[in-house]
Protein backbone atom coordinates (compact mmCIF):
# COMPACT_ATOMS: atom_id res chain seq x y z
CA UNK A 1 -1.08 74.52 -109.04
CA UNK A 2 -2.18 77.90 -107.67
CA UNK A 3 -4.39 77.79 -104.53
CA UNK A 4 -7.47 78.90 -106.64
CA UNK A 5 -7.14 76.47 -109.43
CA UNK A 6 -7.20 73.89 -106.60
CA UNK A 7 -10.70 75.14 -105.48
CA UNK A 8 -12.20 75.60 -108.52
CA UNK A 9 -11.20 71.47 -109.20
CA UNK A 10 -11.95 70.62 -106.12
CA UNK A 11 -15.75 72.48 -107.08
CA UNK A 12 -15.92 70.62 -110.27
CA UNK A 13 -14.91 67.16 -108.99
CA UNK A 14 -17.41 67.43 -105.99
CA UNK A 15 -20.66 69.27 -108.42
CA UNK A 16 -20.33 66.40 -110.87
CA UNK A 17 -23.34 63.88 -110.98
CA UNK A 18 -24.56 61.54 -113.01
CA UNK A 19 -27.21 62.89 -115.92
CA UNK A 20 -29.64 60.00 -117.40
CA UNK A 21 -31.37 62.23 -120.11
CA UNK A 22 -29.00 64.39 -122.06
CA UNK A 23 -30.13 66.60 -125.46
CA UNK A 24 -28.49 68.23 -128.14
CA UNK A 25 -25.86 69.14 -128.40
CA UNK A 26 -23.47 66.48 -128.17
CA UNK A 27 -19.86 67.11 -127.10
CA UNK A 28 -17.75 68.51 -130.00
CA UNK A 29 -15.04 67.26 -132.06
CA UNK A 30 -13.03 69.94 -129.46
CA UNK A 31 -14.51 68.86 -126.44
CA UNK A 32 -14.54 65.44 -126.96
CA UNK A 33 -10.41 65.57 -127.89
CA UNK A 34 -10.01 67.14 -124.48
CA UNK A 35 -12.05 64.09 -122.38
CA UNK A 36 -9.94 61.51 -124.27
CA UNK A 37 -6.94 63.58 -123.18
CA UNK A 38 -8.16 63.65 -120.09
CA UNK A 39 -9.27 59.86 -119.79
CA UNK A 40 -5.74 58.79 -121.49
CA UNK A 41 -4.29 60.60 -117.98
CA UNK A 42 -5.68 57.81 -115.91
CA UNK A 43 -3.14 55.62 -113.31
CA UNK A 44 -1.69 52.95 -114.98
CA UNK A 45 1.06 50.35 -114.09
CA UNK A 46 3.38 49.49 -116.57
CA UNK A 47 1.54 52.34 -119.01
CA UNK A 48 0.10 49.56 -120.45
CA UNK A 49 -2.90 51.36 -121.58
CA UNK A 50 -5.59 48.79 -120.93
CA UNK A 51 -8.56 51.10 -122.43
CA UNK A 52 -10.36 51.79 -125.75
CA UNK A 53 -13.24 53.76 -126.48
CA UNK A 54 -15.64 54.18 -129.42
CA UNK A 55 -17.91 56.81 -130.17
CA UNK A 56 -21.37 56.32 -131.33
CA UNK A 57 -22.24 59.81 -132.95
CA UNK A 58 -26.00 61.10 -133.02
CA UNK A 59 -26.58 59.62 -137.02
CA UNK A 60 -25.60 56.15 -134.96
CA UNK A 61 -27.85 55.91 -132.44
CA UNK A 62 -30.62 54.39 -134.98
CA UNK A 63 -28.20 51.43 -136.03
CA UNK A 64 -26.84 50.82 -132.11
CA UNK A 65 -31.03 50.65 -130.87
CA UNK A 66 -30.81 47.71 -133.64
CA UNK A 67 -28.00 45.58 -132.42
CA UNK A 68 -29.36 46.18 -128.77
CA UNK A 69 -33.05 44.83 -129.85
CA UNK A 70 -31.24 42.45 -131.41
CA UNK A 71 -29.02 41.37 -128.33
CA UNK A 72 -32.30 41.18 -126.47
CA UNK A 73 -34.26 38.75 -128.93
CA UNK A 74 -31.28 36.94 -128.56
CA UNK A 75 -31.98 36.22 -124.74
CA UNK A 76 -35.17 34.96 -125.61
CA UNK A 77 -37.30 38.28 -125.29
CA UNK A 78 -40.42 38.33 -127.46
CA UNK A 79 -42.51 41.09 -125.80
CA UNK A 80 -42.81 43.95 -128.66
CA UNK A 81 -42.72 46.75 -125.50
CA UNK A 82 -39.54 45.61 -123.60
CA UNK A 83 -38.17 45.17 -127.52
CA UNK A 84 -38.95 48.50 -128.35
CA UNK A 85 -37.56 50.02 -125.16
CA UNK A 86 -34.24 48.69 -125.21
CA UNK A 87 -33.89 50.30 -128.76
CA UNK A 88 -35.14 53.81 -127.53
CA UNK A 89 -32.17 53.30 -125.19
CA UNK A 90 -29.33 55.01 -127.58
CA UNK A 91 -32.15 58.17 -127.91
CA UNK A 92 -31.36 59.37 -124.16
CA UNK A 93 -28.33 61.00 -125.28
CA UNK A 94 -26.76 62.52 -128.41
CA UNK A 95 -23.49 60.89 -127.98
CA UNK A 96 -22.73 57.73 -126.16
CA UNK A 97 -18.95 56.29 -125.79
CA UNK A 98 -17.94 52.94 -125.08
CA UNK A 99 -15.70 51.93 -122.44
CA UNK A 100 -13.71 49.02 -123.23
CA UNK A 101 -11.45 47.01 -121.40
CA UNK A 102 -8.40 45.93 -123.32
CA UNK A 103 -6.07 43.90 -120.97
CA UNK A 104 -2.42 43.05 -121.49
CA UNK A 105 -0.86 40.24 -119.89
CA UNK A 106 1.78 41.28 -117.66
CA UNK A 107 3.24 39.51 -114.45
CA UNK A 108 2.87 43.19 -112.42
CA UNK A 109 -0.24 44.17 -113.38
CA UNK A 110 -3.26 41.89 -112.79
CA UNK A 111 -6.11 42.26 -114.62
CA UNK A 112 -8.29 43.45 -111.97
CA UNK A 113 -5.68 46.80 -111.40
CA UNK A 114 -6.33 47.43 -115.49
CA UNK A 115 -10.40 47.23 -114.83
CA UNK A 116 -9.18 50.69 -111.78
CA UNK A 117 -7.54 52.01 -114.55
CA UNK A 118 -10.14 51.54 -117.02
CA UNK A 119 -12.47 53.20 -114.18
CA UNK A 120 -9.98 55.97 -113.94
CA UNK A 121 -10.09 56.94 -117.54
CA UNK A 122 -13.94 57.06 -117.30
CA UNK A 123 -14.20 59.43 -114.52
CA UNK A 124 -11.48 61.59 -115.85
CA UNK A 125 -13.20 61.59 -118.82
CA UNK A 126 -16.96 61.90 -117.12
CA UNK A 127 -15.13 64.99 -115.44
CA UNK A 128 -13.79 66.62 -118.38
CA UNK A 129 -16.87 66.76 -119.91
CA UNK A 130 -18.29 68.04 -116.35
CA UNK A 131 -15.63 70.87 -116.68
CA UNK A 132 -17.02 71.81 -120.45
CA UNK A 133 -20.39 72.29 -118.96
CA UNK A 134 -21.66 68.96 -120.68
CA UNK A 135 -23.08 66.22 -118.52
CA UNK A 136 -22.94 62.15 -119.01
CA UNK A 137 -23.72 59.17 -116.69
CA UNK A 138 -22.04 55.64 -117.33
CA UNK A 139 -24.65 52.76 -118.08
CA UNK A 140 -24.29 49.19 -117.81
CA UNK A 141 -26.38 46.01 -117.81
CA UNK A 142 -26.57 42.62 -119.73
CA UNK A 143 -26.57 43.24 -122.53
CA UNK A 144 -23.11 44.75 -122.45
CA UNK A 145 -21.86 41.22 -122.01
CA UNK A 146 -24.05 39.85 -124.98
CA UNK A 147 -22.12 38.59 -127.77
CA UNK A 148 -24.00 40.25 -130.99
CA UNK A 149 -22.98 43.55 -128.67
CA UNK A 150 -19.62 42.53 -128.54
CA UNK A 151 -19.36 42.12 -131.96
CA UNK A 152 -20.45 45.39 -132.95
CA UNK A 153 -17.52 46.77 -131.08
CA UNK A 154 -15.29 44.48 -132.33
CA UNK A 155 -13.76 43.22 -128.93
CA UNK A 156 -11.59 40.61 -128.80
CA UNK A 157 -11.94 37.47 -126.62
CA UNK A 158 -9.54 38.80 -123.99
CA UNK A 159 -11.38 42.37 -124.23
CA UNK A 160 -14.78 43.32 -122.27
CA UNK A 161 -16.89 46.17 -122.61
CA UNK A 162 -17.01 47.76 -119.06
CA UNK A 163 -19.79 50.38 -120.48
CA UNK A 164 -21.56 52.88 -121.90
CA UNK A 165 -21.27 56.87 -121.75
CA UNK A 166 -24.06 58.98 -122.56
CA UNK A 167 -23.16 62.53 -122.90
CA UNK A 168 -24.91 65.29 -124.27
CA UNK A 169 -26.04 68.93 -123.39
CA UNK A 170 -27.66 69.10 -119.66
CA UNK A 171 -31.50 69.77 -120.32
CA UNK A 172 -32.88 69.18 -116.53
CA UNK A 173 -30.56 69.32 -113.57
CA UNK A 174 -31.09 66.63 -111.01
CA UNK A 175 -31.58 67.59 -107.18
CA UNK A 176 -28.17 68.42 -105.46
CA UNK A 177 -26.49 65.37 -103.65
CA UNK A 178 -26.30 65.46 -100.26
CA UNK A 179 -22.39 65.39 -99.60
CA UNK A 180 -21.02 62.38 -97.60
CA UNK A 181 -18.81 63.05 -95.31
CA UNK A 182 -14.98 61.94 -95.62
CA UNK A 183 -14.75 60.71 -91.65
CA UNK A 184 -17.59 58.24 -92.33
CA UNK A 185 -15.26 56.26 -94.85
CA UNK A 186 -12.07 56.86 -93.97
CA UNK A 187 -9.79 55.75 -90.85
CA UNK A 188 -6.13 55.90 -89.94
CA UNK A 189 -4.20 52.49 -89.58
CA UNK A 190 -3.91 50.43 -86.26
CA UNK A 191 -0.89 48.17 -86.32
């Protein structure tokens, strides 16, 4: 890796931020081959590729709001407002992606070293679509856990979904983070 390619990574890792309102348009067919190549790059002991994703396209969104108002009722939630809200949720992005944890039993690799890798693939991927010029944030919450939303992906009993990725065109930039610095969270070893 030349010197410059090194900056210009180290410039896209470090600008990245987390977007909550994305517009049109969503990620290509293109652009979204080249996050999954990038996510599918993550560590991973034993390659044992402990991730899925599915993609909820914009004609989607409509039929996901659904199942979420209807993972809602199913806590019990009869206010009309905090019913509607949760199905405007899908309309803050084109595009969202789920992130889904499918573990493999494996006497090396405990489960909680394939959730890392699972968050490995997401920020590769969150970064790749950085690098495109695109922007995304990860969501989670209860309702991820719910069962009618687990159903509509599909998961297994062994699989859980870790979250959801909205990404879309960047419409409104938020204010630039003020960089941590490194000697605040790291040390060297005392033994």
């Amino acid at each position: 890796m030349t010197e410059t390619l090194a900056i210009q990574l180290n410039q896209c890792i470090r600008s990245r931020q987390s977007i909550g309102v994305l517009s049109e348009p969503a990620p290509t067919a293109q652009q979204l081959e080249r996050a999954f190549a990038a996510a599918l790059t993550a560590p991973d002991h034993q390659r044992l590729r402990p991730w899925r994703f599915v993609v909820i396209d914009t004609a989607q969104r409509a039929a996901f709001g659904q199942i979420l108002k209807t993972a809602l009722a199913a806590t019990g939630e009869t206010e009309e407002e905090a019913l509607a809200r949760v199905e405007a949720q899908p309309f803050r992005a084109p595009m969202i992606i789920a992130a889904i944890l499918h573990p493999a039993v494996h006497p090396k690799v405990p489960e909680s070293e394939q959730w890392l890798s699972l968050g490995a693939s997401v920020q590769n991927l969150l970064l790749q679509l950085h690098a495109e010029g695109l922007g995304g944030i990860w969501r989670s919450g209860p309702l991820i856990e719910s069962q009618v939303v687990r159903e509509a992906f599909q998961c297994t009993t062994e699989e859980r979904l870790a979250g959801l990725i909205y990404c879309g065109t960047i419409s409104r930039m938020p204010p630039a983070r003020v960089p941590l610095q490194p000697a605040e969270f790291v040390s060297k070893a005392v033994f």
